[in-house]
N, C-alpha and C. Protein backbone atom coordinates (compact mmCIF):
# COMPACT_ATOMS: atom_id res chain seq x y z
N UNK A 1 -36.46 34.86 45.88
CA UNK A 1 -35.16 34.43 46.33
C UNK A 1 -34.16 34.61 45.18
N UNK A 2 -33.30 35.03 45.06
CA UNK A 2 -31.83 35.45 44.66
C UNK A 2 -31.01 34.35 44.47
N UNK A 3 -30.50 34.19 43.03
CA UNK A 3 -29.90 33.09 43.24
C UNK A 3 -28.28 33.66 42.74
N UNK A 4 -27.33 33.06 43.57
CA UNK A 4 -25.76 33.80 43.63
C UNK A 4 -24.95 32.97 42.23
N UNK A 5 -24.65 34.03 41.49
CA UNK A 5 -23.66 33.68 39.75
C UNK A 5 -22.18 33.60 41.00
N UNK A 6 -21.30 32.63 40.32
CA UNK A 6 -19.73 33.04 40.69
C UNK A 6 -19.24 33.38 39.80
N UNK A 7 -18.65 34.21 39.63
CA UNK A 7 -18.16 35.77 38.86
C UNK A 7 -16.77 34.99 38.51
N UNK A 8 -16.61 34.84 37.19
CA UNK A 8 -15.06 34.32 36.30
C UNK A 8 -14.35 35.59 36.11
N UNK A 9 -13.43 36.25 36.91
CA UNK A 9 -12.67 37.52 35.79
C UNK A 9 -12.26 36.58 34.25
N UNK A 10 -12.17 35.37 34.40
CA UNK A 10 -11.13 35.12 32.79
C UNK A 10 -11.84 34.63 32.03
N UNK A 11 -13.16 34.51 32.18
CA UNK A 11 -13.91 34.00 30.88
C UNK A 11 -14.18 34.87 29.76
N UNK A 12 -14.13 35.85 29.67
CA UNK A 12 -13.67 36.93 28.18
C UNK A 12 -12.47 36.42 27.67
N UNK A 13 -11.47 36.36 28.65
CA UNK A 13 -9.99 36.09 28.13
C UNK A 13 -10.00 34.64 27.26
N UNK A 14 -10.51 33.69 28.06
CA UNK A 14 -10.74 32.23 27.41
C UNK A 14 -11.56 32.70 26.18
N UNK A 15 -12.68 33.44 26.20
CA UNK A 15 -13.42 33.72 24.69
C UNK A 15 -12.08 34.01 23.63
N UNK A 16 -11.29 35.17 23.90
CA UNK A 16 -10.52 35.57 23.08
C UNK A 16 -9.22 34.47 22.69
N UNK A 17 -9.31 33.84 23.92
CA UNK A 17 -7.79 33.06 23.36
C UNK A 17 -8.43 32.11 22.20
N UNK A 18 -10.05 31.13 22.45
CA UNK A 18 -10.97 30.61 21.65
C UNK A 18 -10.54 31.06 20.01
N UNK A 19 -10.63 32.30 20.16
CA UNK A 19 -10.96 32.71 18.65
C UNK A 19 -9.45 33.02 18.03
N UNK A 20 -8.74 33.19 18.94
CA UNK A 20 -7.34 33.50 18.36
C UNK A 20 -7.13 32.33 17.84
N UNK A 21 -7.29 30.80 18.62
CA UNK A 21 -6.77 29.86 17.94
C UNK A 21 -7.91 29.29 17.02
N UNK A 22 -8.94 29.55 16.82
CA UNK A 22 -10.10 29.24 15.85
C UNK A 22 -8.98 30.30 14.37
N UNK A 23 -8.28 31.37 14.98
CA UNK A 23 -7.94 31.94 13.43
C UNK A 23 -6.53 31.67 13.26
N UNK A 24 -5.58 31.35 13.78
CA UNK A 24 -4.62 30.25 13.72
C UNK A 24 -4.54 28.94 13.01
N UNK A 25 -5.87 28.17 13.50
CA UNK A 25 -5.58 26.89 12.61
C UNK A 25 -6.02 27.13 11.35
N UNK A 26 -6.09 28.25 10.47
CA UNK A 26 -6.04 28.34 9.09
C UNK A 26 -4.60 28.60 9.04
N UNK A 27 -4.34 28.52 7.28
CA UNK A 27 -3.05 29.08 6.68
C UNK A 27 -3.73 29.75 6.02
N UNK A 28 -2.37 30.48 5.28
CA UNK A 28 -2.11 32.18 4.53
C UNK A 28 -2.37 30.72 2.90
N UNK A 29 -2.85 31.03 1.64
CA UNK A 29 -2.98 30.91 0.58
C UNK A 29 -2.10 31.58 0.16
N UNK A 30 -0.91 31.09 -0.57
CA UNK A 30 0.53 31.65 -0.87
C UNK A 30 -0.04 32.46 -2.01
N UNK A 31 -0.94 31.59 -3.31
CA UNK A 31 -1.08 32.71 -4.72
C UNK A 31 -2.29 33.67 -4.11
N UNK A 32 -3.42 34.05 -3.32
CA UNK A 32 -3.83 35.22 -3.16
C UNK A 32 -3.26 35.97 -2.39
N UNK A 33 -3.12 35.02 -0.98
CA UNK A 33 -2.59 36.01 0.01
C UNK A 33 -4.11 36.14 1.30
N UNK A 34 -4.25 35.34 0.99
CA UNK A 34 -5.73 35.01 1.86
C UNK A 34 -5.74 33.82 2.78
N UNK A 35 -6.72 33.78 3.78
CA UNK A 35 -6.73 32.76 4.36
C UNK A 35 -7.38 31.33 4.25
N UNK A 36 -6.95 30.48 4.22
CA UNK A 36 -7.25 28.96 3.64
C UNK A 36 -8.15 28.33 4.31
N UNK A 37 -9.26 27.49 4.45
CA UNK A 37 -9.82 27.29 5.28
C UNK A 37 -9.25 25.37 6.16
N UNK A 38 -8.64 25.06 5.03
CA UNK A 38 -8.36 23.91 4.86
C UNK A 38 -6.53 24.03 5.03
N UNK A 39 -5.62 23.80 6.23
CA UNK A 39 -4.56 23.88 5.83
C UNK A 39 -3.86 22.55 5.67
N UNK A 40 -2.72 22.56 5.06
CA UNK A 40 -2.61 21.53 4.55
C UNK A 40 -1.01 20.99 4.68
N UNK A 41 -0.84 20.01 5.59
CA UNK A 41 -0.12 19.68 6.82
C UNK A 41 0.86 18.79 5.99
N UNK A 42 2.55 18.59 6.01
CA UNK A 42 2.73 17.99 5.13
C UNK A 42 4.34 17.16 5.98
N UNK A 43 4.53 16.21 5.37
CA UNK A 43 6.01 15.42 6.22
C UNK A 43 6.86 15.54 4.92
N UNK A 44 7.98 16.07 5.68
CA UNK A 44 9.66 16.20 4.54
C UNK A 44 10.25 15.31 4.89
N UNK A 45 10.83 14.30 3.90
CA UNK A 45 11.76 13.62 4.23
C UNK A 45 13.23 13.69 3.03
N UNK A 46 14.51 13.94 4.17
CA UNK A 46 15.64 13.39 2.81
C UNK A 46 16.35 12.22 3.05
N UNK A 47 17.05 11.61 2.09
CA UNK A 47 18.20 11.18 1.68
C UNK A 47 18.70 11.76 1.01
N UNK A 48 20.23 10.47 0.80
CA UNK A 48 21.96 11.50 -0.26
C UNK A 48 20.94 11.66 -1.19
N UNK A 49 19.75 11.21 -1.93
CA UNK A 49 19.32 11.23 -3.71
C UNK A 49 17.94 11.75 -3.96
N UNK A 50 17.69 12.19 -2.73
CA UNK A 50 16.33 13.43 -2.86
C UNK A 50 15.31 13.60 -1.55
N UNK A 51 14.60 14.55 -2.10
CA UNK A 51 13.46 15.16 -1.17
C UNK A 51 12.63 14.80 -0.94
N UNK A 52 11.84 14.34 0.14
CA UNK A 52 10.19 13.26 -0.63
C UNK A 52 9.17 14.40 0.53
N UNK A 53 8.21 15.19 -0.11
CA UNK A 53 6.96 15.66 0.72
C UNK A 53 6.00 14.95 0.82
N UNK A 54 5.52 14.39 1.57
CA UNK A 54 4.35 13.72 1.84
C UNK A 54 3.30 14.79 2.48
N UNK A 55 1.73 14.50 1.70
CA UNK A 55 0.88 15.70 2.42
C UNK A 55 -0.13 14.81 2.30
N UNK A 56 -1.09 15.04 3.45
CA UNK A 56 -2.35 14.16 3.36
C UNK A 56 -3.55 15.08 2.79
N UNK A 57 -4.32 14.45 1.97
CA UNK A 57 -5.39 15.05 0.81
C UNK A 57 -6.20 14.02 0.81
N UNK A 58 -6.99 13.53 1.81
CA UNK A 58 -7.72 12.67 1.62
C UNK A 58 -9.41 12.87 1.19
N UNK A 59 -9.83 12.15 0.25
CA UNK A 59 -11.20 12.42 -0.44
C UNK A 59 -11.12 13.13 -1.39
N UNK A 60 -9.75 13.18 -2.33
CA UNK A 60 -9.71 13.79 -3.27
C UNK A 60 -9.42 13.26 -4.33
N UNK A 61 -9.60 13.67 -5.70
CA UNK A 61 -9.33 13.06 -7.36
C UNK A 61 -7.75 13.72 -7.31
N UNK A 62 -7.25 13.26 -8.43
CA UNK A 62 -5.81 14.09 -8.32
C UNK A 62 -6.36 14.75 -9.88
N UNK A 63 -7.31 14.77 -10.26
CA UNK A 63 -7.39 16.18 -11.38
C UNK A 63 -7.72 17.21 -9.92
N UNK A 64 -7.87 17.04 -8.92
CA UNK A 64 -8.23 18.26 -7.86
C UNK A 64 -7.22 18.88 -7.50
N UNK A 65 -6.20 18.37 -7.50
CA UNK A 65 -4.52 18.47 -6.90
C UNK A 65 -3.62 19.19 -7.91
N UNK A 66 -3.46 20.40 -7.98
CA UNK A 66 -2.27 20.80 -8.75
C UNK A 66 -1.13 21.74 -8.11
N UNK A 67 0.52 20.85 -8.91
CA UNK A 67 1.82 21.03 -8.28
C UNK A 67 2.33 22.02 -9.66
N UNK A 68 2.67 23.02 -9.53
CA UNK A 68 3.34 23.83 -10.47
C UNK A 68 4.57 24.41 -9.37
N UNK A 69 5.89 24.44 -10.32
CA UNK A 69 7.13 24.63 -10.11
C UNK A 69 7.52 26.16 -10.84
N UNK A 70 7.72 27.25 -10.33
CA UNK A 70 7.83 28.32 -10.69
C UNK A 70 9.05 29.37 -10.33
N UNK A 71 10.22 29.68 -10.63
CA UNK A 71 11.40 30.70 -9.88
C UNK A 71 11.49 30.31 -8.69
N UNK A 72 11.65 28.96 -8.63
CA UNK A 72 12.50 28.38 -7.44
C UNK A 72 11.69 28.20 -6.45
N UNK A 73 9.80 27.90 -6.64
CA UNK A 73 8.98 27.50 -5.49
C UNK A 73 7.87 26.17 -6.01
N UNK A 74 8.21 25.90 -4.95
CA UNK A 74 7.14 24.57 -5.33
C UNK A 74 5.89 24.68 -4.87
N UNK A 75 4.47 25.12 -5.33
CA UNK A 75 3.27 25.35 -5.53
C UNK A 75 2.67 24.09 -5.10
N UNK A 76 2.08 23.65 -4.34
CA UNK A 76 0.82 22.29 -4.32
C UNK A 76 -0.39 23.20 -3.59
N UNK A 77 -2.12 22.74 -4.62
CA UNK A 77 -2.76 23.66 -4.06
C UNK A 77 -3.75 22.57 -4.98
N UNK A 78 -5.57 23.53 -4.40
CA UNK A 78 -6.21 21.84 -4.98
C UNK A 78 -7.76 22.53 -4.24
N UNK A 79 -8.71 21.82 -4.33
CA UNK A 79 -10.07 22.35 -3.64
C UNK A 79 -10.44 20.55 -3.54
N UNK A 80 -11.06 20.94 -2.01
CA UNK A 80 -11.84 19.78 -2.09
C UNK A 80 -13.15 20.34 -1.58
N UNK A 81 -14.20 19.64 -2.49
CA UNK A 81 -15.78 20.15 -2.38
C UNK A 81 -16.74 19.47 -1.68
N UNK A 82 -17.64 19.80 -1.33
CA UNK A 82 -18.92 18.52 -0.84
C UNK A 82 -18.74 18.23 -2.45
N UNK A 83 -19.11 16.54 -1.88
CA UNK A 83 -20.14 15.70 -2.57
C UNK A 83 -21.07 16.19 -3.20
N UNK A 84 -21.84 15.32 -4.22
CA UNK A 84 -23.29 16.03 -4.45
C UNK A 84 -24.01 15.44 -3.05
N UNK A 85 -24.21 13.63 -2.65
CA UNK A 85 -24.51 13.66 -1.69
C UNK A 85 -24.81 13.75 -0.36
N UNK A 86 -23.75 14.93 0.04
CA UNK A 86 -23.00 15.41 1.41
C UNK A 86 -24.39 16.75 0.94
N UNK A 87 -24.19 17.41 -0.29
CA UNK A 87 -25.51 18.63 -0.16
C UNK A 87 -26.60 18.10 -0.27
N UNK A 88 -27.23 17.15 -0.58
CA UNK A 88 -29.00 16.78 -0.64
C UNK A 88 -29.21 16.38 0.81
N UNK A 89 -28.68 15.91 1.26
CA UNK A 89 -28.76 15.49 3.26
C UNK A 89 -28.73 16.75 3.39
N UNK A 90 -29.19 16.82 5.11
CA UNK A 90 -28.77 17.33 5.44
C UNK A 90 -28.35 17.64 7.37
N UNK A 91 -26.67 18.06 7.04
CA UNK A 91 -25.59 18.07 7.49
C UNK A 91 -26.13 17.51 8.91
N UNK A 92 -25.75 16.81 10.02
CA UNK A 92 -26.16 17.06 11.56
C UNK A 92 -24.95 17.78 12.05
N UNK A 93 -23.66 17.54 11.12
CA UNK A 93 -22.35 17.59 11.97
C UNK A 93 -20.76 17.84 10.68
N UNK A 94 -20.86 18.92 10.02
CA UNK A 94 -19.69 18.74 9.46
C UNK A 94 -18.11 19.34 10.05
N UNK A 95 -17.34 18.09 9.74
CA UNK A 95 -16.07 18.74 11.21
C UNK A 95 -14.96 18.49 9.68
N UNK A 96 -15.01 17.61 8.52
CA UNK A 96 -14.05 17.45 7.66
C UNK A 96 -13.57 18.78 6.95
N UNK A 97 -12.36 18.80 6.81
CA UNK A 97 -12.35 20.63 5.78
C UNK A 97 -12.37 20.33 4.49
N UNK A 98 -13.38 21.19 4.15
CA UNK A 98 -13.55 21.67 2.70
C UNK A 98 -13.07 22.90 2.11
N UNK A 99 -12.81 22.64 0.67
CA UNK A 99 -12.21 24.32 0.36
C UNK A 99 -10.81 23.72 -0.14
N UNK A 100 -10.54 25.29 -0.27
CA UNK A 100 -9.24 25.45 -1.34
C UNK A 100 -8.00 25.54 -0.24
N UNK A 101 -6.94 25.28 -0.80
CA UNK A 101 -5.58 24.56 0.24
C UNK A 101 -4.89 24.90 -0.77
N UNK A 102 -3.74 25.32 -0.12
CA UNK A 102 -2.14 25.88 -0.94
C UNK A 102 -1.58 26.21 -0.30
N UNK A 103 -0.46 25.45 -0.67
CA UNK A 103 1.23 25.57 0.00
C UNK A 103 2.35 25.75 -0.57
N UNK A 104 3.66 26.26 -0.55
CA UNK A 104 4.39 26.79 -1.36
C UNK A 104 5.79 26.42 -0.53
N UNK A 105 6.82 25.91 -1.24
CA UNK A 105 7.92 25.63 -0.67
C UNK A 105 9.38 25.92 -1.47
N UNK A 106 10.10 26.51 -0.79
CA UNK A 106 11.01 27.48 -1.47
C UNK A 106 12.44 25.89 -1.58
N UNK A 107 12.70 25.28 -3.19
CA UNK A 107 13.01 24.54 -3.71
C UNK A 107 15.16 25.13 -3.13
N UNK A 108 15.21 23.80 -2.59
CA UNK A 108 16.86 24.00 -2.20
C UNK A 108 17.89 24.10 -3.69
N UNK A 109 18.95 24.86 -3.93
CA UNK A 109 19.48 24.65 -4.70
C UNK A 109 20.17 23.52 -5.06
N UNK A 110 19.77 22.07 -4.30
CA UNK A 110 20.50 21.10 -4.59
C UNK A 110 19.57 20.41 -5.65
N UNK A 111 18.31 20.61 -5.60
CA UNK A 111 17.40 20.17 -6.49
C UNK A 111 17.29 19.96 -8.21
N UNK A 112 16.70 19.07 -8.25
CA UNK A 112 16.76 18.62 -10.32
C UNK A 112 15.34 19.33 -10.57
N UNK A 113 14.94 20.39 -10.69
CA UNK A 113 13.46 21.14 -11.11
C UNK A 113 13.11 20.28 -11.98
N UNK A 114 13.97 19.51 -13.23
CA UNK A 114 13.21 19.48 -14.49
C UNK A 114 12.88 17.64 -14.20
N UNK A 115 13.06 17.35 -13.00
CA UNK A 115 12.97 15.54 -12.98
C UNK A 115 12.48 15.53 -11.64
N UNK A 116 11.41 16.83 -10.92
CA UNK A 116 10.43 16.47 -10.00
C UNK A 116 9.11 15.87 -10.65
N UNK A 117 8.53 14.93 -9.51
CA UNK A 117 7.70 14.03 -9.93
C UNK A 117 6.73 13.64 -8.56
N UNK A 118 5.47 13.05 -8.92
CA UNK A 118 4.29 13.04 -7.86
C UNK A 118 3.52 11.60 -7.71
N UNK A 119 3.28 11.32 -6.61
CA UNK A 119 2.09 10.30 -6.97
C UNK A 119 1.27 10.56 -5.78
N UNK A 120 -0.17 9.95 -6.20
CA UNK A 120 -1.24 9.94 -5.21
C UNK A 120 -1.72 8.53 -4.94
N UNK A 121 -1.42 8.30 -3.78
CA UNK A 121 -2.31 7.29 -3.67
C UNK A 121 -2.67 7.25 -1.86
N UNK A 122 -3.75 6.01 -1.93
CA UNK A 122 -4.50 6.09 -0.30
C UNK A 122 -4.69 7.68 -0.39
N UNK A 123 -4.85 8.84 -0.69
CA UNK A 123 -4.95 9.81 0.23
C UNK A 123 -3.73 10.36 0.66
N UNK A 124 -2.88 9.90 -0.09
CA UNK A 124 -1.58 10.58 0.56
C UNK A 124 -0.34 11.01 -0.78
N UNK A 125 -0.42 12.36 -1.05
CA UNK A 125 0.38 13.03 -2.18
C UNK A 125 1.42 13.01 -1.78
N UNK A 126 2.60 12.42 -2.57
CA UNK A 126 4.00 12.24 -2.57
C UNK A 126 4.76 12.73 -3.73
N UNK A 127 5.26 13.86 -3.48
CA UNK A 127 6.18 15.04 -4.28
C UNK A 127 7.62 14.31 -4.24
N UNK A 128 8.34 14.28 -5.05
CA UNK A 128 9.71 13.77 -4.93
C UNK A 128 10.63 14.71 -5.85
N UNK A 129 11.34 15.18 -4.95
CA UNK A 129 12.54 16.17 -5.79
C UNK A 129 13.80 15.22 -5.71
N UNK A 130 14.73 15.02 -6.94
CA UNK A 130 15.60 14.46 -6.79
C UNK A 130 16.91 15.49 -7.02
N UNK A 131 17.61 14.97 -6.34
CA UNK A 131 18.74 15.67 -6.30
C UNK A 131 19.76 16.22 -7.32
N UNK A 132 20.20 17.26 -7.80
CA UNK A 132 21.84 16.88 -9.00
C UNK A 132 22.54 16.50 -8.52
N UNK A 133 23.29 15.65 -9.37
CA UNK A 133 24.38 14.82 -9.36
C UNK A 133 25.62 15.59 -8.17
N UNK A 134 25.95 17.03 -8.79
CA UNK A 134 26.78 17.14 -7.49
C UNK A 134 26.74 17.85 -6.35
N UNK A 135 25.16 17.44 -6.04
CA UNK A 135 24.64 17.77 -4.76
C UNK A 135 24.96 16.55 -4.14
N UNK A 136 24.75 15.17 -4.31
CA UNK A 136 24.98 13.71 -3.79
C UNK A 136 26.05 13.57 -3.42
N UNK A 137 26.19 12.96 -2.04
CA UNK A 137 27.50 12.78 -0.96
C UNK A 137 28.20 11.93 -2.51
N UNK A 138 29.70 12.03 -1.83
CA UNK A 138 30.46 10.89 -3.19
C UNK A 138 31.91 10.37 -1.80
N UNK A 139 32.69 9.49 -1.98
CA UNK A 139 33.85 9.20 -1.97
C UNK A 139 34.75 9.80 -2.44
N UNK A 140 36.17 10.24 -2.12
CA UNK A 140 37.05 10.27 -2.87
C UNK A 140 37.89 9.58 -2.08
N UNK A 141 39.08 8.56 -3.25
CA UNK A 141 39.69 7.56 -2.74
C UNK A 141 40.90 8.55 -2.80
N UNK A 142 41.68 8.11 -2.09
CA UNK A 142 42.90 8.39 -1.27
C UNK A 142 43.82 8.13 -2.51
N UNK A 143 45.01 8.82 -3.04
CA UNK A 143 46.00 8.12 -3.63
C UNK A 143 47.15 8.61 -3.19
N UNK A 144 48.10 7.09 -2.97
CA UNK A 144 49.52 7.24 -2.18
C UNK A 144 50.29 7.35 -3.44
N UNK A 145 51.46 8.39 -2.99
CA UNK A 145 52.39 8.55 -3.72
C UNK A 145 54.08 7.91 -3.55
């Protein structure tokens, strides 16, 4: 006895769309030019007195994390590795990204290059560009004659 398949025309197509977005959710590695395995997702925020990037890097040292400022781009890039004890187990299920991450952000001319500054904490890297002076909204008072 014969047993009847129902025939998908679009299940190739679903394979391909699969892998298109399996190679999508990487980024481009700005200093090789390669693909990242780990991309690395980040929140801008301004006010009148600066820039603040927030990027999440969680499970990392901040000797892992390095921000270099170069002809007007801001560099953040960093590896995060297994554990030693993530390699002696072994794995049932790894879904966290590992690997090298870099991002590059082209610095506004309102920016102070030489008085950007960073902190890490929880897991969460905070870049702060502050503004020059006459980039900052100002007043000017009115004078009657």
């Amino acid at each position: 006895m014969s047993t009847l398949v129902s025939y998908d025309p679009f299940r190739q197509f679903r394979s391909l769309q699969s892998e298109i977005n399996r190679l999508f959710d990487r980024d481009m590695d700005d200093s090789t030019g390669q693909m990242t395995a780990w991309p690395l997702r980040v929140d801008i925020l301004e006010d009148e007195n600066r820039i603040v990037i927030k990027a999440d890097v969680p499970g990392m040292e901040q000797k892992d994390i390095n921000i270099h400022v170069d002809n007007g781009r801001l560099n953040i890039s960093g590896e995060r590795r297994f554990d030693d004890e993530t390699k002696k187990e072994n794995a049932y299920r790894v879904e966290r990204a590992y690997g090298r991450f870099s991002r590059s952000f082209q610095l506004p001319s309102t920016t102070d290059a030489d008085k950007i500054s960073a902190s890490y904490r929880n897991g969460v890297l905070e870049v702060t560009l502050p503004k020059l002076e006459e980039a900052k909204p100002r007043s000017i008072q009115v004078q009657l004659n």
